[in-house]
Structure formats: structure tokens, C-alpha cells
C-alpha atoms as a PDB file:
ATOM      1  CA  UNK A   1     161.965 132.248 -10.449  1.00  0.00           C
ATOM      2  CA  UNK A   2     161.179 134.625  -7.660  1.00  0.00           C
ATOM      3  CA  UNK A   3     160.974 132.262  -5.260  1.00  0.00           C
ATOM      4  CA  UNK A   4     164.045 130.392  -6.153  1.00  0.00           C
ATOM      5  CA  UNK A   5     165.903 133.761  -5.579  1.00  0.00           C
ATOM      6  CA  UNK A   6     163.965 134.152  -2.235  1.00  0.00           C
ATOM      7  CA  UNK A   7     164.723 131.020  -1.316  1.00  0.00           C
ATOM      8  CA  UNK A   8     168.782 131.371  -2.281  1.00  0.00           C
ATOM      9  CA  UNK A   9     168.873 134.784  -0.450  1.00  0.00           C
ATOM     10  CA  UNK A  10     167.545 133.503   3.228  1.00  0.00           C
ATOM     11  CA  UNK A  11     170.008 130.097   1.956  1.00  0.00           C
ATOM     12  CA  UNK A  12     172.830 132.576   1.536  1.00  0.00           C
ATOM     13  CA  UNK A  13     171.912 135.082   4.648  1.00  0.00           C
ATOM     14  CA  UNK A  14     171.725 131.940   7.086  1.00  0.00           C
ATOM     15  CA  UNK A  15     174.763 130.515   6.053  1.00  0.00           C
ATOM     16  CA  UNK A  16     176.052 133.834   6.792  1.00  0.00           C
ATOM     17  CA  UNK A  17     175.132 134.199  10.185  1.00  0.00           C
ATOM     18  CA  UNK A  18     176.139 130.475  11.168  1.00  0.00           C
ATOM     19  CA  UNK A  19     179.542 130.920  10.124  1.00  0.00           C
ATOM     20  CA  UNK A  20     179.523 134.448  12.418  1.00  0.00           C
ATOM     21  CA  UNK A  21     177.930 132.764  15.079  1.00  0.00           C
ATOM     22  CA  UNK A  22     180.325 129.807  15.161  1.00  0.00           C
ATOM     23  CA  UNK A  23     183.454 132.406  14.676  1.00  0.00           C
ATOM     24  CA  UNK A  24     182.181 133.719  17.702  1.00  0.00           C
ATOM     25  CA  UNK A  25     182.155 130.722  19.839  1.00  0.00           C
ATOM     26  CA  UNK A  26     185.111 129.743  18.324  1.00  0.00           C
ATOM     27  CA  UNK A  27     187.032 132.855  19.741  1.00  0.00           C
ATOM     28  CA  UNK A  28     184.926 132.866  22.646  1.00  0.00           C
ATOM     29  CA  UNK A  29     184.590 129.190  24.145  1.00  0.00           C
ATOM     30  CA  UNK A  30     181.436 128.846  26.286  1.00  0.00           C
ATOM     31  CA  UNK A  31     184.006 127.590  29.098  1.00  0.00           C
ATOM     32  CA  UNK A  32     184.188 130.783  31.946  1.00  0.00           C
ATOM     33  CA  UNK A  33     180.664 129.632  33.320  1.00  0.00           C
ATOM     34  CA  UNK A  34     181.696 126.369  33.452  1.00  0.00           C
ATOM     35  CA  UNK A  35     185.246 127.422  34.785  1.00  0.00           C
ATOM     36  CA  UNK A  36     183.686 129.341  37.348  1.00  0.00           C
ATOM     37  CA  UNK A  37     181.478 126.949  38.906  1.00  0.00           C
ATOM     38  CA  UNK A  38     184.418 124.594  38.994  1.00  0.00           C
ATOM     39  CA  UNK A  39     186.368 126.957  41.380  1.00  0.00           C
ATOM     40  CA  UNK A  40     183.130 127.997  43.264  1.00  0.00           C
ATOM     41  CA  UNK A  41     182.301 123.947  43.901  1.00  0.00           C
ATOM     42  CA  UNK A  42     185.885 123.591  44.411  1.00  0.00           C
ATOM     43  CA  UNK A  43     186.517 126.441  46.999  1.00  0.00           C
ATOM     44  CA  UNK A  44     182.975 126.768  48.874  1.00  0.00           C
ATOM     45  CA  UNK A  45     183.634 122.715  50.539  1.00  0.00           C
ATOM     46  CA  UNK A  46     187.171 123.620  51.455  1.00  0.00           C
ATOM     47  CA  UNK A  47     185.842 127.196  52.924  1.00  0.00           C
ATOM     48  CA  UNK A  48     183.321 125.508  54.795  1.00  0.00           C
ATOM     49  CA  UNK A  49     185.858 123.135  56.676  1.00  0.00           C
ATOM     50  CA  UNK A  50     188.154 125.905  57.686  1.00  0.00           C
ATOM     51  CA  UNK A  51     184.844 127.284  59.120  1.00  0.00           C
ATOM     52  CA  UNK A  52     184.318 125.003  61.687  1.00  0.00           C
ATOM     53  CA  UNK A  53     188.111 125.253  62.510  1.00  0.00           C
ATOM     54  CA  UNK A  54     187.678 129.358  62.612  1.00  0.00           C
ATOM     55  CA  UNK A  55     184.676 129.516  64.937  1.00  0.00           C
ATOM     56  CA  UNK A  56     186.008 127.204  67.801  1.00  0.00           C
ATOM     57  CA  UNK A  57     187.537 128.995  70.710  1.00  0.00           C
ATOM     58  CA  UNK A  58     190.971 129.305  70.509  1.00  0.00           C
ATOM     59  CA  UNK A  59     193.507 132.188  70.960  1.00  0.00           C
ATOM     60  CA  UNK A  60     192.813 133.794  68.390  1.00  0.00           C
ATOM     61  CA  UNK A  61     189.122 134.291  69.550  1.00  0.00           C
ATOM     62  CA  UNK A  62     190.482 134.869  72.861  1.00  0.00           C
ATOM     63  CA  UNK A  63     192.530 137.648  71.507  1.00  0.00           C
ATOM     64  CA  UNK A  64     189.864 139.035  69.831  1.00  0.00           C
ATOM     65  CA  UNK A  65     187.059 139.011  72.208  1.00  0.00           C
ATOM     66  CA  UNK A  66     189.041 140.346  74.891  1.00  0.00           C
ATOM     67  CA  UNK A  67     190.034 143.402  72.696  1.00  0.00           C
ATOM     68  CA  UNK A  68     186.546 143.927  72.208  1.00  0.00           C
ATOM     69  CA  UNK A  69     185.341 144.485  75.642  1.00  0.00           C
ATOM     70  CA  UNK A  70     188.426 145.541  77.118  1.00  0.00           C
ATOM     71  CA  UNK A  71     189.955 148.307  74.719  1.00  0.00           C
ATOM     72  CA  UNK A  72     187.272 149.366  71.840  1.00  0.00           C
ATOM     73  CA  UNK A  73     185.711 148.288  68.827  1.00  0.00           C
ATOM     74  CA  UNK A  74     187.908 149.554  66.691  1.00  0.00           C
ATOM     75  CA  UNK A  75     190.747 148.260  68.316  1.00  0.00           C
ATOM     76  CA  UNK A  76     189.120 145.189  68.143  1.00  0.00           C
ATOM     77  CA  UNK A  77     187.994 145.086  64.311  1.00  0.00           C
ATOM     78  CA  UNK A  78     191.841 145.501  63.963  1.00  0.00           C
ATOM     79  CA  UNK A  79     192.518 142.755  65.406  1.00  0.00           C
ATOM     80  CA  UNK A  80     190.134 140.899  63.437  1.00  0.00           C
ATOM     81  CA  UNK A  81     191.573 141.784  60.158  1.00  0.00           C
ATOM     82  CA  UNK A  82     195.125 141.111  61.495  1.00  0.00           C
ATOM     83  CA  UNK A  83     193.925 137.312  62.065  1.00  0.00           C
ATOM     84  CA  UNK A  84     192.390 137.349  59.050  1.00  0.00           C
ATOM     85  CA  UNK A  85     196.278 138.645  56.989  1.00  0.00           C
ATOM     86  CA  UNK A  86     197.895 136.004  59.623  1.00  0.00           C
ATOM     87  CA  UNK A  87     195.570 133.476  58.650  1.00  0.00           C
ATOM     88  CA  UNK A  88     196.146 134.465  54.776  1.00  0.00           C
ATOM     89  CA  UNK A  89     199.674 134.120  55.084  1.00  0.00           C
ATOM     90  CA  UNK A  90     199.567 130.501  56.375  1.00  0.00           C
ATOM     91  CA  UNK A  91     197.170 129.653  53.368  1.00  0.00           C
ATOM     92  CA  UNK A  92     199.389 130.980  50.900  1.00  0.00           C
ATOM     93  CA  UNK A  93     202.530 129.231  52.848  1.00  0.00           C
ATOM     94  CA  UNK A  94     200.517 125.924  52.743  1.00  0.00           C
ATOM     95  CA  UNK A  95     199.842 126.268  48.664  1.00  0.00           C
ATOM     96  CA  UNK A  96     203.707 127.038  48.715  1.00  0.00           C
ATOM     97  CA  UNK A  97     204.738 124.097  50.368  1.00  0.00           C
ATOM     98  CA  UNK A  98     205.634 124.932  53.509  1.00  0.00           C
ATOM     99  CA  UNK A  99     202.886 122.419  55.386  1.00  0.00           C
ATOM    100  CA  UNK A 100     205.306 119.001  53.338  1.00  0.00           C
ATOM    101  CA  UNK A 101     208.260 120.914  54.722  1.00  0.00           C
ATOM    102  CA  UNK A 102     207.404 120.961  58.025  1.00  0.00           C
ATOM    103  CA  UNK A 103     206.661 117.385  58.268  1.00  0.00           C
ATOM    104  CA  UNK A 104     209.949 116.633  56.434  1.00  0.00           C
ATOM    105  CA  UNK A 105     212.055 118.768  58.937  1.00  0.00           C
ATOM    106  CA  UNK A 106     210.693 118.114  62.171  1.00  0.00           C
ATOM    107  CA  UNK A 107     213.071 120.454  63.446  1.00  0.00           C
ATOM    108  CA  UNK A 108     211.752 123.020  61.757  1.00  0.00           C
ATOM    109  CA  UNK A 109     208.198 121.837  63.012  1.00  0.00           C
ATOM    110  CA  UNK A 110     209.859 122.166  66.152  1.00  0.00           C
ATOM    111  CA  UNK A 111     211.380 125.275  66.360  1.00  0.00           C
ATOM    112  CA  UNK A 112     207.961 127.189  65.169  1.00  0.00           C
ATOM    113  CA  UNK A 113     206.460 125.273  67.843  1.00  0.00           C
ATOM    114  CA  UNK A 114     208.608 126.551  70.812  1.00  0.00           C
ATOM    115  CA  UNK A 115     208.075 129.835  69.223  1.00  0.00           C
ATOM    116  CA  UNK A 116     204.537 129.652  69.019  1.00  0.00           C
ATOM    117  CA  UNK A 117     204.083 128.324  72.742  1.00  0.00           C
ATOM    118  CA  UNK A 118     206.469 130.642  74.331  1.00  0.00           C
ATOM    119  CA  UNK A 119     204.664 133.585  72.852  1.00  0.00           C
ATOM    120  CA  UNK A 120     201.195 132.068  73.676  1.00  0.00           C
ATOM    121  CA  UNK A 121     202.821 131.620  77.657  1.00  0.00           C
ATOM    122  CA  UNK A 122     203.644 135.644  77.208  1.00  0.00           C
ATOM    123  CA  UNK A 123     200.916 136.415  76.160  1.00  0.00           C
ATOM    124  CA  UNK A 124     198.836 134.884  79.123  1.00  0.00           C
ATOM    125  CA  UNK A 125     202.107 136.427  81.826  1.00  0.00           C
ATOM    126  CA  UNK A 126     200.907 139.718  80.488  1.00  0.00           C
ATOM    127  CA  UNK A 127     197.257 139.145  80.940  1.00  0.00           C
ATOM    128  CA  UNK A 128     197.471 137.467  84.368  1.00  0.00           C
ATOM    129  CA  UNK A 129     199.604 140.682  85.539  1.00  0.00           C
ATOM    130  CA  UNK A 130     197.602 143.531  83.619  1.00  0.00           C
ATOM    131  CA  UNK A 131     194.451 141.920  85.633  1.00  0.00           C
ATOM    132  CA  UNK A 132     194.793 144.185  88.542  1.00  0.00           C
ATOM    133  CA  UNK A 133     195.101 147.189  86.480  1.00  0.00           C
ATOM    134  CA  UNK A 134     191.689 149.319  86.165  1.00  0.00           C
ATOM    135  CA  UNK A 135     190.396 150.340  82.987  1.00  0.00           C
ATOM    136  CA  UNK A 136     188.012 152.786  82.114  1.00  0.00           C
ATOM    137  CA  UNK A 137     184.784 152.678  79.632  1.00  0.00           C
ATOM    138  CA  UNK A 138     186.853 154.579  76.819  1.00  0.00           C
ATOM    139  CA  UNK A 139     183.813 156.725  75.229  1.00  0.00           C
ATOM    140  CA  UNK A 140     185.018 159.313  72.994  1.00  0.00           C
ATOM    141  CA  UNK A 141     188.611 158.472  73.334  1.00  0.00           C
ATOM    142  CA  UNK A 142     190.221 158.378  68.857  1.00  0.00           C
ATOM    143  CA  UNK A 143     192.128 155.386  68.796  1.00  0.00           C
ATOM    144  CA  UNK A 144     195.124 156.274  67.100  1.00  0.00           C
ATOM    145  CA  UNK A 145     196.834 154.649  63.701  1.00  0.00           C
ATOM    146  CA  UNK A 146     199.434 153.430  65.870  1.00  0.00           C
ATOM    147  CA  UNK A 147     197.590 151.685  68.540  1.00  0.00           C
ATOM    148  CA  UNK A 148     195.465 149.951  65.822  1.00  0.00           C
ATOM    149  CA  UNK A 149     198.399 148.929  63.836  1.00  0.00           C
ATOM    150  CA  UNK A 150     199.868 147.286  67.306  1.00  0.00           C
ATOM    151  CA  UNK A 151     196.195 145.743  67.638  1.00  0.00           C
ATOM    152  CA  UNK A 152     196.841 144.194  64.265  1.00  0.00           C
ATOM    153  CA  UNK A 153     200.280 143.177  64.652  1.00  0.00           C
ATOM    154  CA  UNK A 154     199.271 141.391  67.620  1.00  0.00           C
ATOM    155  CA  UNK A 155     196.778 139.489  66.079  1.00  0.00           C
ATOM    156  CA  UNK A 156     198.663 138.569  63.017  1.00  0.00           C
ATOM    157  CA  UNK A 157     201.643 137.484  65.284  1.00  0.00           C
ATOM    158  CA  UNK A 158     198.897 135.121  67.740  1.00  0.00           C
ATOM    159  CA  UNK A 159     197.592 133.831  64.103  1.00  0.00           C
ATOM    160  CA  UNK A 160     200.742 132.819  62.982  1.00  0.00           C
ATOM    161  CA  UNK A 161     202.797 131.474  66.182  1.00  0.00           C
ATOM    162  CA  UNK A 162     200.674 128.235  65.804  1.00  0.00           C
ATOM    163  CA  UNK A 163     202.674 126.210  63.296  1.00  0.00           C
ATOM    164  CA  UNK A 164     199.289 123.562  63.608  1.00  0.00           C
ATOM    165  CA  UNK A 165     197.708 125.903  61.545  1.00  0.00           C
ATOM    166  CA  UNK A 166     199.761 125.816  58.567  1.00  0.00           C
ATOM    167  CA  UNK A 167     199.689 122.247  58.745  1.00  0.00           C
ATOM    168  CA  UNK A 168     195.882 122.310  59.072  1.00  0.00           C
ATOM    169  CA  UNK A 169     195.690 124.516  55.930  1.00  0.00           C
ATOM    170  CA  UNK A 170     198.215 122.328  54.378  1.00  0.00           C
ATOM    171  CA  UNK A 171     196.162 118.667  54.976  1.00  0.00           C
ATOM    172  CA  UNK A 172     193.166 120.416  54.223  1.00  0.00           C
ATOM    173  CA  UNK A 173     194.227 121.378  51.100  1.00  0.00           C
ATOM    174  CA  UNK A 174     195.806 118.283  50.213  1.00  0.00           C
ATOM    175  CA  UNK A 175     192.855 116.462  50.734  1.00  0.00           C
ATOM    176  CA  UNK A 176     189.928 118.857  49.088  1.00  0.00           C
ATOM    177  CA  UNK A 177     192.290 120.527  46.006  1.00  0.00           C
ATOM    178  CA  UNK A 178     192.733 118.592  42.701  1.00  0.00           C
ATOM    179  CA  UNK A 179     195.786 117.439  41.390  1.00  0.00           C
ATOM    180  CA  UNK A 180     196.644 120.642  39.263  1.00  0.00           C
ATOM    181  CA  UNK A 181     194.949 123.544  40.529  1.00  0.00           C
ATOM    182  CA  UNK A 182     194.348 126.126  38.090  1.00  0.00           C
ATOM    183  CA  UNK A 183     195.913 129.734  38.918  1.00  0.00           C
ATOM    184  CA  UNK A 184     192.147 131.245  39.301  1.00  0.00           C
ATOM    185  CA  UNK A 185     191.543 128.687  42.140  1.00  0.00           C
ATOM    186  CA  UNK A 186     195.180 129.155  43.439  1.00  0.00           C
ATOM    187  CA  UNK A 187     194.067 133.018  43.564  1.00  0.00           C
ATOM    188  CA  UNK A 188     190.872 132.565  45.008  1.00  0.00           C
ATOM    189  CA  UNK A 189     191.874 130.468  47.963  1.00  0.00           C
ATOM    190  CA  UNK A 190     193.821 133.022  49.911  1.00  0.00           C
ATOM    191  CA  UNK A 191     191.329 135.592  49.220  1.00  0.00           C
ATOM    192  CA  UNK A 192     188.303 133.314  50.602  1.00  0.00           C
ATOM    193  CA  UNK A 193     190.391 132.057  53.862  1.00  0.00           C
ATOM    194  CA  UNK A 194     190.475 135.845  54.532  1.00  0.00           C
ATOM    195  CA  UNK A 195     187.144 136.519  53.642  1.00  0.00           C
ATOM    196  CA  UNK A 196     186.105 133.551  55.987  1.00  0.00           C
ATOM    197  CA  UNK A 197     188.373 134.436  58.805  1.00  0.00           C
ATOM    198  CA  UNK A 198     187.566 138.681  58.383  1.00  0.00           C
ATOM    199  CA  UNK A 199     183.751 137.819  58.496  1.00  0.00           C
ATOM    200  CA  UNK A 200     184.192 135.846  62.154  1.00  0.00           C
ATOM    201  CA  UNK A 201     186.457 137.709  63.730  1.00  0.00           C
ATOM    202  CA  UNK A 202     184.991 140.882  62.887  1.00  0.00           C
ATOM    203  CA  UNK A 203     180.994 139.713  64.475  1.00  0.00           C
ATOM    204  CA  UNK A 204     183.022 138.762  67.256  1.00  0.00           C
ATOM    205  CA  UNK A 205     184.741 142.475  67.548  1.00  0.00           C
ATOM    206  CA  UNK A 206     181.126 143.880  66.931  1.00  0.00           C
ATOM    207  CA  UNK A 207     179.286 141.513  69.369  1.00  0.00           C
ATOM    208  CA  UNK A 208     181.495 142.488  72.334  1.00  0.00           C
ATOM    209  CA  UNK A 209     182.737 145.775  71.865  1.00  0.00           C
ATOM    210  CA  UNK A 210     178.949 146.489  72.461  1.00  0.00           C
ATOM    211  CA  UNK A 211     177.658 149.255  75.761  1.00  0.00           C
ATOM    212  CA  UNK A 212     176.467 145.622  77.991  1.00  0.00           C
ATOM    213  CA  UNK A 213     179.338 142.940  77.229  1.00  0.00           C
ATOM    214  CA  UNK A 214     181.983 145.780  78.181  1.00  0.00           C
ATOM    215  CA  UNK A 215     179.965 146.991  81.268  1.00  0.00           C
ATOM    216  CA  UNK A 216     179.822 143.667  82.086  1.00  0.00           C
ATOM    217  CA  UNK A 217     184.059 142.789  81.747  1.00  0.00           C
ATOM    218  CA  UNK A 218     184.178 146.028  83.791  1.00  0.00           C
ATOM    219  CA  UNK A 219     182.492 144.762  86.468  1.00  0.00           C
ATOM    220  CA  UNK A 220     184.406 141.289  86.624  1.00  0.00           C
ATOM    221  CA  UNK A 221     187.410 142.271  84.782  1.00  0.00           C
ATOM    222  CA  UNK A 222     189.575 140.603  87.392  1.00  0.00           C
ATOM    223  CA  UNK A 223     188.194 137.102  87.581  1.00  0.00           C
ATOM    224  CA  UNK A 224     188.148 137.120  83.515  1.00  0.00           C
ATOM    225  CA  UNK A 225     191.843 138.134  83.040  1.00  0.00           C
ATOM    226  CA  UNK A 226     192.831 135.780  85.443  1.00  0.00           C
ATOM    227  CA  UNK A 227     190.986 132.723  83.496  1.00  0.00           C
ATOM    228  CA  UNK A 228     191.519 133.881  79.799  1.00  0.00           C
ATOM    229  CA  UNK A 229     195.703 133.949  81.501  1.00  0.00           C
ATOM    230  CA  UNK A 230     194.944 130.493  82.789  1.00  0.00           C
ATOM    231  CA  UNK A 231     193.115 129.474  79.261  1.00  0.00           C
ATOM    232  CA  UNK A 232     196.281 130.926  77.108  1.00  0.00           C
ATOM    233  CA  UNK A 233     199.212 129.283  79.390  1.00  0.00           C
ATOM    234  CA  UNK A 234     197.450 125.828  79.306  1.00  0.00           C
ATOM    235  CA  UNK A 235     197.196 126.365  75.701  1.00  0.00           C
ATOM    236  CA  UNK A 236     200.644 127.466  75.138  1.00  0.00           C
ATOM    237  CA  UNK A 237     201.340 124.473  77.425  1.00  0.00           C
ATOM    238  CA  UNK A 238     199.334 121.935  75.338  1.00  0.00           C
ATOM    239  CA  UNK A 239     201.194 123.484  71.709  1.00  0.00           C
ATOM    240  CA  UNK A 240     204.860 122.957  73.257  1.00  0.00           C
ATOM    241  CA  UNK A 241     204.284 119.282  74.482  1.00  0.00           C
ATOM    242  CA  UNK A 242     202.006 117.691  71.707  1.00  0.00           C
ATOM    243  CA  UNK A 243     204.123 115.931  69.295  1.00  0.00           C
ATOM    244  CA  UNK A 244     202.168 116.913  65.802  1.00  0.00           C
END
């Protein structure tokens, strides 16, 4: 008789527990591990694409690099995270749409293109003239807020006068997001494009904003603002007479 009770009390206790246990998965649905690896196997292939894209010399590095060994570092780490919010923008302006638009208005594809070159040709006018102009080493000299913000206006605007970018992000997308994105991905792509972009840009303002590469810009500052002004017209050239 004892043991029949025994037995009906662990019978009753373990029913007990199962039902909790399954009330528990019930309201908690073993599905954010899962979720997460989807966005994480999702995002990290698309990241790693834009990668190769971020790293190759362009005018944004250009930018960058010669902020770095030309002003100072902290000039130049502003810079990096202004390419890093101009590259955000065009992410989120590709999820929005804005990549299908421009190919449906080529006009509009056009007019962000002038824009883009023109300010690319500036851009190289000013450094072919400012070549002459001596600079000194810097040491000990603040930077103020408002020189850094200019840094990182600068950058953002280089970033986003080159409407091939947001197409870029757009085709890229196209081709590497599912059908129906959920909103976590949707969130997380932005916020990894500036990751990705923040990460470069930034070795790049640490590399050369060191004692040597600086010295060295010193020394042959006029040669290298003449070619990085030859580099930026020819690319400014290149953006106003390619067709896509």
C-alpha cells in the first residue's frame, strides 16, 4: 500500500513539473537562438562583401588618409566616423528604396551624379591649390568641436556624393537579403555597415596620423597633394562620364 502511494506521489509530482515545464516553453518558444543565428548568417556574408568594397582606395580613403597625416588624429578619426554616418545613410536609403528609384529615374541617377563629380573635382581644385601652403607638425595644438565637426561633415558629404554607392548597397542587398526581412535584421544592417565602415576608416586615421607617416607627408607634402588632386579630379572625371 505504501508503495502504491509512493509510486502515485512521484506519478503526480512528475506530471506536475511536465505541465510547468511545457507552460514554460509554451510562453517562451526556444526560437531567439535560432532567430539570432539567422540574422548573424544572414548579415556576416553581406558585411563581408561591403568589406572588400570599403578597403579599396577610393575617396573616401583618400579623404581620410590625408587628414591623418596632414591635420591630426583626431581630426582624422572624425572623419572616419563621418564616412562611417555617410555610409549608414546610404544603407538605410537602399533598404528604403531609393537604389530601384534611381534606376527608374535616370534623371535622378543623373543629377546625384553631376553632384557627386563636381564636388569630387572641388575637392581635388582645393587640394591641388592648398599644395603650396606649409603646414606645421601640430603637437599640442586642441582641435576644437568645430573643426572636428567640419572634419566630419566633410567626410559624410565625400561618402554620400557618390550615388554608385547607394546603388552598390542597393544590388547588394537585393541579392544577399531574403524576401521579407525581419525588422531585427532590417535594424541590424545599418548598424553593421557602420560598424564595418567605423572599424576601417578609423585604423586608417590611427595608422597615419602616427610621428613617421606625418614626418614623412611633411617632407614631400607637395608632390603628394599634387597626385592625391590628380587622383580625385580623374575620379570625379570617371563618376560624371560613366553611364551606371
Amino acid at each position: 500500500m505504501a508503495t502504491a502511494d509512493h509510486g502515485g506521489w512521484h506519478g503526480w509530482f512528475a506530471a506536475v513539473v511536465d505541465a510547468g515545464f511545457l507552460n514554460h516553453n509554451a510562453s517562451h518558444p526556444p526560437t531567439n537562438t535560432a532567430h539570432t543565428m539567422e540574422i548573424a548568417l544572414t548579415l556576416l556574408p553581406i558585411l563581408a562583401v561591403l568589406a572588400i568594397g570599403v578597403i579599396s582606395p577610393g575617396p573616401s580613403f583618400i579623404l581620410v588618409a590625408r587628414t591623418a597625416v596632414a591635420v591630426s588624429r583626431s581630426a582624422a578619426m572624425s572623419a572616419a566616423l563621418g564616412m562611417a554616418a555617410g555610409a549608414t545613410l546610404l544603407a538605410v536609403a537602399a533598404l528604403l528604396g531609393l537604389s530601384a528609384l534611381l534606376h527608374q529615374i535616370p534623371s535622378a541617377y543623373l543629377a546625384l551624379k553631376l553632384i557627386g563629380g563636381l564636388y569630387l573635382l572641388y575637392l581635388a581644385y582645393q587640394t591641388w591649390c592648398g599644395a603650396s601652403t606649409p603646414i606645421r607638425m601640430g603637437n599640442g595644438t586642441a582641435a576644437t568641436p568645430q573643426s572636428l565637426l567640419r572634419h566630419f561633415g566633410l567626410a559624410a558629404a565625400t561618402m554620400l556624393s557618390n550615388p554608385k554607392a547607394a546603388v552598390q548597397y542597393g544590388v547588394i542587398f537585393a541579392a544577399m537579403l531574403p524576401a521579407a526581412p525581419s525588422q531585427a535584421l532590417t535594424a541590424a544592417l545599418p548598424v553593421g555597415v557602420f560598424m564595418l565602415e567605423a572599424a576601417w576608416y578609423l585604423v586608417v586615421a590611427l595608422a597615419l596620423s602616427a610621428a613617421k607617416p606625418r614626418e614623412a607627408y611633411i617632407r614631400t607634402k607637395f608632390t603628394i597633394d599634387r597626385t592625391v588632386g590628380v587622383v580625385l579630379s580623374v575620379l570625379g572625371v570617371k563618376l560624371l562620364l560613366s553611364s551606371r
